[in-house]
Protein backbone atom coordinates (compact mmCIF):
# COMPACT_ATOMS: atom_id res chain seq x y z
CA UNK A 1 -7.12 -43.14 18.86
CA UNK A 2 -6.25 -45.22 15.77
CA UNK A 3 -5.47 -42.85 12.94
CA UNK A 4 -7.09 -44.46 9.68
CA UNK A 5 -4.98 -42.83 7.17
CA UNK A 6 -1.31 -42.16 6.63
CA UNK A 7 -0.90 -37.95 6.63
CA UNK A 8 0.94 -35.32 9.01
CA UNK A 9 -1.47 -36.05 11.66
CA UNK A 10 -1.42 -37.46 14.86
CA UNK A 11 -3.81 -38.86 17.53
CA UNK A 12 -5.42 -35.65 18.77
CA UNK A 13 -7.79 -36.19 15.91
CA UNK A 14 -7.86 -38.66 12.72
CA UNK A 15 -6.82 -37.63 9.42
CA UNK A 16 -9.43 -37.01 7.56
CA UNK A 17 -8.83 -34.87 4.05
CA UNK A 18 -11.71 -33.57 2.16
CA UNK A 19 -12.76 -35.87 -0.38
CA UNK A 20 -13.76 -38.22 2.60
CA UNK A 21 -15.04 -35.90 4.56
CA UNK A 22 -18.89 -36.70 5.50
CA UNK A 23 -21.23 -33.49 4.19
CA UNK A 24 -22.19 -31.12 7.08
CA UNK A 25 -25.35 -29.61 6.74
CA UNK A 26 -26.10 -26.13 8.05
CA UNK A 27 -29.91 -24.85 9.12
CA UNK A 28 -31.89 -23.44 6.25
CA UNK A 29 -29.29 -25.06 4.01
CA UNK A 30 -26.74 -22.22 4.75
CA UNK A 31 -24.15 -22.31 2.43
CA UNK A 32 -21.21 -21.00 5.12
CA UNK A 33 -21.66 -20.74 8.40
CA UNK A 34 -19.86 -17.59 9.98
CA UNK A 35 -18.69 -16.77 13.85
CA UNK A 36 -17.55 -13.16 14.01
CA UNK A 37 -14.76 -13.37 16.85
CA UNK A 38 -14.30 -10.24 18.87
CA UNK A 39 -11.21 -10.39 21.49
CA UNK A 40 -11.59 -8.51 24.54
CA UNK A 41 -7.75 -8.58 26.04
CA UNK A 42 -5.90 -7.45 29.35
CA UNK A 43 -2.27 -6.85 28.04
CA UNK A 44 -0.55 -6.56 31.58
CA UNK A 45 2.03 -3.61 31.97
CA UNK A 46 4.45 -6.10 33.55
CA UNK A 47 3.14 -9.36 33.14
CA UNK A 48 4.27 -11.65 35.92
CA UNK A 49 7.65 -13.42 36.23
CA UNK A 50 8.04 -16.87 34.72
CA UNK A 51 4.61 -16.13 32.01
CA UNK A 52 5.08 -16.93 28.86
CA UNK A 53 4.00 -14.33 26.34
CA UNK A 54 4.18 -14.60 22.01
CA UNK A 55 7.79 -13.25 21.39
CA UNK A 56 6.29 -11.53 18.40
CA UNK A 57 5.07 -8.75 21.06
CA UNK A 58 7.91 -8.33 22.91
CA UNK A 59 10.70 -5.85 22.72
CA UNK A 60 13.65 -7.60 21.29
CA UNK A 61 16.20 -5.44 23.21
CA UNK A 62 14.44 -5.81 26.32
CA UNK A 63 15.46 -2.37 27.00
CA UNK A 64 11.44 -1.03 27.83
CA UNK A 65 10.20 -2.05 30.67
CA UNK A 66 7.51 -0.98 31.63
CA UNK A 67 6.69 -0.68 28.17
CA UNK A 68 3.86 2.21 28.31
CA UNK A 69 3.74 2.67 24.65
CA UNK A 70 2.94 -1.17 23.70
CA UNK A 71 0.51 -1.50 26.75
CA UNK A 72 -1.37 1.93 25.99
CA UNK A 73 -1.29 0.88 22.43
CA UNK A 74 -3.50 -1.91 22.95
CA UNK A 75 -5.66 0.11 25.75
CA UNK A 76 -6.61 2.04 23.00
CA UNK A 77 -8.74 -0.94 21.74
CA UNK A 78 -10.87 -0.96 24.66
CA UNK A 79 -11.01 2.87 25.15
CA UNK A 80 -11.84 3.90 21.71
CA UNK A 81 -11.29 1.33 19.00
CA UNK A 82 -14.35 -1.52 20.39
CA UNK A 83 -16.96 1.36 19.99
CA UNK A 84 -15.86 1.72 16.21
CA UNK A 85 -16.68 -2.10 15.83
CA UNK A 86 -19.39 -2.58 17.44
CA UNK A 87 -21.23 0.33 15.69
CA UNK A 88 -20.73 -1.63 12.49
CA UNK A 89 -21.93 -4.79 14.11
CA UNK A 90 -24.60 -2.84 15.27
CA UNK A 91 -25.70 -2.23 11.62
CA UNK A 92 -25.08 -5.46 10.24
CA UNK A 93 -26.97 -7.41 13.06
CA UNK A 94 -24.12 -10.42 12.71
CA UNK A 95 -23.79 -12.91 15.46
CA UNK A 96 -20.67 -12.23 17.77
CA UNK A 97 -18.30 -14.34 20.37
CA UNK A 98 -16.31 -12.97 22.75
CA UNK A 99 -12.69 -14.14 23.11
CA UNK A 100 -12.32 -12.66 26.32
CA UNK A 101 -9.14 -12.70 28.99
CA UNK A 102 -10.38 -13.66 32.16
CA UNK A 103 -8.79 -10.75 33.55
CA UNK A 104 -10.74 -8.43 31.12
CA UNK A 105 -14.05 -9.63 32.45
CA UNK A 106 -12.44 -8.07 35.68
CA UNK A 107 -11.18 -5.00 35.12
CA UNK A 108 -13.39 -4.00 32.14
CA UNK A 109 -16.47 -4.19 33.45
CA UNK A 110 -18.41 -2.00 31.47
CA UNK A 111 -17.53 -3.27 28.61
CA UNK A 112 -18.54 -7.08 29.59
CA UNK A 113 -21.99 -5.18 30.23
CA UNK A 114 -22.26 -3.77 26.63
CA UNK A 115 -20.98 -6.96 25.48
CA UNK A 116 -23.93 -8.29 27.17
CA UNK A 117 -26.81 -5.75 25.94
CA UNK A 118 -25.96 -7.29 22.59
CA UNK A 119 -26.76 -10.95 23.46
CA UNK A 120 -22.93 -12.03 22.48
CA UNK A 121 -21.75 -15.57 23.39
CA UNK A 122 -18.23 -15.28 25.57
CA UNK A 123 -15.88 -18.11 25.29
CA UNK A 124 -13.11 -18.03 27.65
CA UNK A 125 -9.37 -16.81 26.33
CA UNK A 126 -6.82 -17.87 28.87
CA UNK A 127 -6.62 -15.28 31.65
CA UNK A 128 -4.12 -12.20 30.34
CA UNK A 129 -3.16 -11.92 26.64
CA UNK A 130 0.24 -11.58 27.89
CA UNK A 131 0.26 -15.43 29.67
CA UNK A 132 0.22 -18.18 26.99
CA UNK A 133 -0.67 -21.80 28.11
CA UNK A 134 2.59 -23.72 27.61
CA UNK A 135 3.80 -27.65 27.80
CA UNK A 136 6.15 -26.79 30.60
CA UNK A 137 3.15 -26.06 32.65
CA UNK A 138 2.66 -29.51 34.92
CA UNK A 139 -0.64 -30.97 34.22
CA UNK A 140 -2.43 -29.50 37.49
CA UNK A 141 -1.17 -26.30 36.98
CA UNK A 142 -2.22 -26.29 33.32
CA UNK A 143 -5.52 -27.97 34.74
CA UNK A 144 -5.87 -24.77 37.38
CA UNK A 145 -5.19 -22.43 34.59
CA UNK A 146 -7.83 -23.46 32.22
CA UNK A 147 -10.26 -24.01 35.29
CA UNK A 148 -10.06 -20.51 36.47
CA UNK A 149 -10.08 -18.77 33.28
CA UNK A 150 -13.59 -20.87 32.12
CA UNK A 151 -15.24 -19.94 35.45
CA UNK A 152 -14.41 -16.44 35.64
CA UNK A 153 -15.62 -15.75 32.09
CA UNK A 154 -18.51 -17.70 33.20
CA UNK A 155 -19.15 -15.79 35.91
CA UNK A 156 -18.58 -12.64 34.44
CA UNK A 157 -21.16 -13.08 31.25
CA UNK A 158 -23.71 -14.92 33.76
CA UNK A 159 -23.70 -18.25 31.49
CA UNK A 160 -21.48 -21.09 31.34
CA UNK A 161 -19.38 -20.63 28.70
CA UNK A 162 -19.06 -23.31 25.85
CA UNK A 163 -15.34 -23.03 24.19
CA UNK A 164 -12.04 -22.14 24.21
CA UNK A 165 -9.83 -19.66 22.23
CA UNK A 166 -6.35 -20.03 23.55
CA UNK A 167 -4.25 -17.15 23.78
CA UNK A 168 -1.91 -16.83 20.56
CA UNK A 169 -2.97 -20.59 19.96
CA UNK A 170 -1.45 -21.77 22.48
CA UNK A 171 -2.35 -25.34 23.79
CA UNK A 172 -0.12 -28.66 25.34
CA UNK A 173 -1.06 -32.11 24.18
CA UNK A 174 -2.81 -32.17 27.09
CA UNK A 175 -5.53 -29.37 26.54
CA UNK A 176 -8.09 -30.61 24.19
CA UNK A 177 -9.03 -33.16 26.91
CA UNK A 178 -8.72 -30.50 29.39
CA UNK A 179 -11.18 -28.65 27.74
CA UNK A 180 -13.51 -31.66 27.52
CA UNK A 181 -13.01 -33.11 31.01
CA UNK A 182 -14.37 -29.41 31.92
CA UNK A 183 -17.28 -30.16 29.75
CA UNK A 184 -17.17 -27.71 27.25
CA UNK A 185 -18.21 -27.86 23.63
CA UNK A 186 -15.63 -26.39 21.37
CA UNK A 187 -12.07 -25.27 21.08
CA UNK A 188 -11.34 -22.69 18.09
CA UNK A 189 -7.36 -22.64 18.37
CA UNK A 190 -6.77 -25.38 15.36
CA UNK A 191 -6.20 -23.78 11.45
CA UNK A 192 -5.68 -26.54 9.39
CA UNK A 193 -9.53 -26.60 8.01
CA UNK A 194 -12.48 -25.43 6.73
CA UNK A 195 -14.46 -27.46 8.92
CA UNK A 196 -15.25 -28.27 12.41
CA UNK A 197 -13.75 -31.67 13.46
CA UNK A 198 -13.90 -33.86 16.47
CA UNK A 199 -10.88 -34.21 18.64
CA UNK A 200 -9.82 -35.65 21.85
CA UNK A 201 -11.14 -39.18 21.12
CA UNK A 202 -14.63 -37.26 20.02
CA UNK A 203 -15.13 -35.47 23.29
CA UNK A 204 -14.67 -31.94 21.65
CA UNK A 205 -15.30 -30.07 18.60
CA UNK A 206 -12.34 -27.98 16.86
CA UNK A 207 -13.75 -24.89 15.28
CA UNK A 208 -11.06 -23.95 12.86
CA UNK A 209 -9.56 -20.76 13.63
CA UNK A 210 -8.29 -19.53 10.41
CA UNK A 211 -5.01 -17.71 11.45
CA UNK A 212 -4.15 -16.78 7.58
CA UNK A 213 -7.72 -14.68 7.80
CA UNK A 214 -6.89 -13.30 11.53
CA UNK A 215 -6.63 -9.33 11.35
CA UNK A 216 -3.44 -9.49 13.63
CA UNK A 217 -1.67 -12.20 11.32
CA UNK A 218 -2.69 -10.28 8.14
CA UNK A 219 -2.53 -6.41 8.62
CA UNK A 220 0.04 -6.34 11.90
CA UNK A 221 2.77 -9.26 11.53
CA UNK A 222 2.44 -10.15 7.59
CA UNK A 223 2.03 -6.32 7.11
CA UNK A 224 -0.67 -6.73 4.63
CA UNK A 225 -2.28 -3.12 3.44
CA UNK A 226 -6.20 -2.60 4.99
CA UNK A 227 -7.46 -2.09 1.33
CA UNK A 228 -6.19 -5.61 0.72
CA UNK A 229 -7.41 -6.98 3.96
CA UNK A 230 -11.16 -6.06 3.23
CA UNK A 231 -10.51 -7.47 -0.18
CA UNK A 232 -9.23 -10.53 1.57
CA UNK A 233 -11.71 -11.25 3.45
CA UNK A 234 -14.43 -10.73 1.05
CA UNK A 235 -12.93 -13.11 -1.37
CA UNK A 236 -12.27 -15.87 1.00
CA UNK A 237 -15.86 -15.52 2.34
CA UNK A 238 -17.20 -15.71 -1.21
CA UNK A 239 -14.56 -18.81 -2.40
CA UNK A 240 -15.75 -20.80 0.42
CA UNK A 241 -19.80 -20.32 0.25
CA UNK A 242 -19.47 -20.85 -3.76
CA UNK A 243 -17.28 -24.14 -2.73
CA UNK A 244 -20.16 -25.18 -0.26
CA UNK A 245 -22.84 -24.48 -3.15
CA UNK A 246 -20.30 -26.67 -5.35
CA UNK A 247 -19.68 -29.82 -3.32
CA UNK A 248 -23.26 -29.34 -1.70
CA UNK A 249 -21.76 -29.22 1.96
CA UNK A 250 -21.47 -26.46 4.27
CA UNK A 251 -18.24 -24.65 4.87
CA UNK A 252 -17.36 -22.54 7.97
CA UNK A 253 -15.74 -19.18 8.10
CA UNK A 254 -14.09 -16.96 11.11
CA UNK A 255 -13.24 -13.37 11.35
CA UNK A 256 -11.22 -12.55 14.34
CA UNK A 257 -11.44 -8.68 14.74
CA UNK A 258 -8.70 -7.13 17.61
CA UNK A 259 -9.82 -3.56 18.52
CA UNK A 260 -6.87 -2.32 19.17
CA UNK A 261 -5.65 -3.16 15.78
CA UNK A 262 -8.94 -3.19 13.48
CA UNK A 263 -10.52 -0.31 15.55
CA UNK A 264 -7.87 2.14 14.53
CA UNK A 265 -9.00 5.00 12.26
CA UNK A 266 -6.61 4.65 9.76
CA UNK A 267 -7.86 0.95 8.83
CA UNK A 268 -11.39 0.96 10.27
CA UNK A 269 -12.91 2.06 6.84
CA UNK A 270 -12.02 -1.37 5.07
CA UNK A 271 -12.25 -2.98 7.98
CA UNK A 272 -16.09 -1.87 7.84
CA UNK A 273 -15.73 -3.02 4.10
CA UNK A 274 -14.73 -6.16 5.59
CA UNK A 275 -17.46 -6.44 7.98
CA UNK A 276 -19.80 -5.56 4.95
CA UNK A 277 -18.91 -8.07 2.73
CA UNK A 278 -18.23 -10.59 5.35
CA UNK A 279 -22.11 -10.04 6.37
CA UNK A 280 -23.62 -9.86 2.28
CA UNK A 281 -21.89 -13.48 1.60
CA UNK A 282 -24.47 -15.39 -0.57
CA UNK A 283 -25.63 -18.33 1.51
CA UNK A 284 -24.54 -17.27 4.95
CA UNK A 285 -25.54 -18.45 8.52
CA UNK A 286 -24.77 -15.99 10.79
CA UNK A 287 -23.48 -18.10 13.93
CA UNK A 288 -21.89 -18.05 17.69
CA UNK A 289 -19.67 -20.54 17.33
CA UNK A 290 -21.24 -22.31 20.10
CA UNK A 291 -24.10 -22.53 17.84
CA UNK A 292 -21.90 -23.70 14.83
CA UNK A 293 -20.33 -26.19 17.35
CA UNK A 294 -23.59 -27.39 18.53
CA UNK A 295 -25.03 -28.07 14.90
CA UNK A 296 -21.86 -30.14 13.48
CA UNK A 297 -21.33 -32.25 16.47
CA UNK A 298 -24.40 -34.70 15.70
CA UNK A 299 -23.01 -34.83 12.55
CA UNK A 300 -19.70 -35.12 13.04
CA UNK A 301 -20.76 -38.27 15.63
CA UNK A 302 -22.76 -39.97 13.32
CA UNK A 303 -21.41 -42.97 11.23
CA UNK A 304 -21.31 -42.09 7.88
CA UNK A 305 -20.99 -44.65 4.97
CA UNK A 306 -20.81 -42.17 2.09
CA UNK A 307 -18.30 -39.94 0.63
CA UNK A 308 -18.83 -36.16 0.19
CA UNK A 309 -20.02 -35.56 -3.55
């Protein structure tokens, strides 16, 4: 790909910064379009030798091992803290994906079933949370990896599924075209926008997955107080829709909810107050983000000879 603009870019996608951005348009003339992201994750007791996992998890001493407290810690999401959410889901009728572990589909079945009930879309999320993708992988093996982890998502939600979420955002050079060679539509590991954008020579559409708005990154490593969170949240949901209304072109949104994190009683009142606002956002398209995916990618693959106003 020829980049047509000098920036800190490279050839997995062109450079494109806002003011030449083309104006997406979203149905009904949806200010925002928002994907509510709900991970369902296998954390493995002792994760297999050679995986890579985010260091940010991992004992430093190395001293616990196996670590039952971590492991049971996130257990706790799928035991208890997933019914919290999805009650408030329940109530606010949003539209849900599932970033779910391969492995999850397995051993959780139940829970892929009430995933189900609810009509969510499942993207596939590598195949353990504790086993990022990594360059060192050789290009078959990474090839394997992402194969296996589509299908049995696939298999276990009864649809094909349509994108990606990579574990911890982890991706090679290699795996946007991966991803497309497989055929699927959209890849939601990339947070340097607001908007989707082609990559991989146009094969594939990056959802942006808005790490500085992820409730892991904010309330967990950045150690930002819940009451804060919900007030985060709100106010980037309502910056971006009055932005859209502004420059009369849609915007997109994310919000990435971990249960073992945003389920926990302690923070699940704002994080309902989250939810809430999230869900009241003037101008709002509630969206799958293979539905978001599948509305920008016409546009984003049509020649445009205007500038965003």
């Amino acid at each position: 790909m020829t980049i047509p603009h000098e920036g800190m870019d490279h050839a997995l996608y062109e450079f494109l910064p806002l003011p030449d951005r083309p104006a997406l348009r979203w149905p009904g003339g949806a200010a925002l379009a928002g994907t509510v992201f709900l991970y369902l994750e296998h954390w493995e007791l002792l994760p297999a030798e050679g995986t890579l996992r985010d260091p940010r998890f991992r004992d430093p001493f190395g001293d616990f091992r196996p670590d039952y407290r971590a492991y049971t810690w996130r257990e706790y999401g799928n035991r208890i803290g997933i019914f919290r959410l999805l009650d408030v889901l329940d109530r606010t009728e949003l539209k849900v994906t599932v970033a779910a572990n391969a492995s999850a589909c397995d051993r959780y079945p139940y829970l892929v079933d009430e995933l189900l009930k609810r009509d969510y879309e499942f993207a596939a999320h590598g195949s353990h949370a504790t086993r990022m993708l990594t360059s060192r992988m050789p290009e078959a093996e990474e090839r394997d990896f992402i194969a296996s982890s589509v299908g049995r998502v696939s298999r276990a939600s009864g649809k094909p599924c349509a994108g990606w979420i990579g574990q911890d955002y982890a991706e090679s050079e290699r795996t946007p075209f991966l991803l497309a060679e497989l055929g699927l539509a959209y890849l939601a590991d990339w947070p340097n926008d607001d908007l989707p954008y082609l990559m991989a020579d146009g094969k594939i559409v990056s959802l942006p997955n808005q790490s500085e708005l992820d409730d892991v990154q904010l309330m967990w490593h950045r150690r930002v107080l819940a009451p804060r969170y919900s007030e985060m949240i709100a106010e980037a949901a309502t910056e971006l829709a009055a932005e859209a209304k502004r420059a009369n072109a849609g915007r997109f949104m994310g919000l990435h909810l971990h249960p073992w994190l945003a389920g926990m009683p302690h923070r699940f009142p704002h994080v309902v107050r989250a939810i809430e606002a999230f869900a009241a956002t003037d101008g709002l398209w509630s969206a799958t983000a293979a539905e978001v995916a599948l509305a920008a990618a016409p546009q984003l693959r049509q020649p445009q000879a205007w500038r965003m106003p």
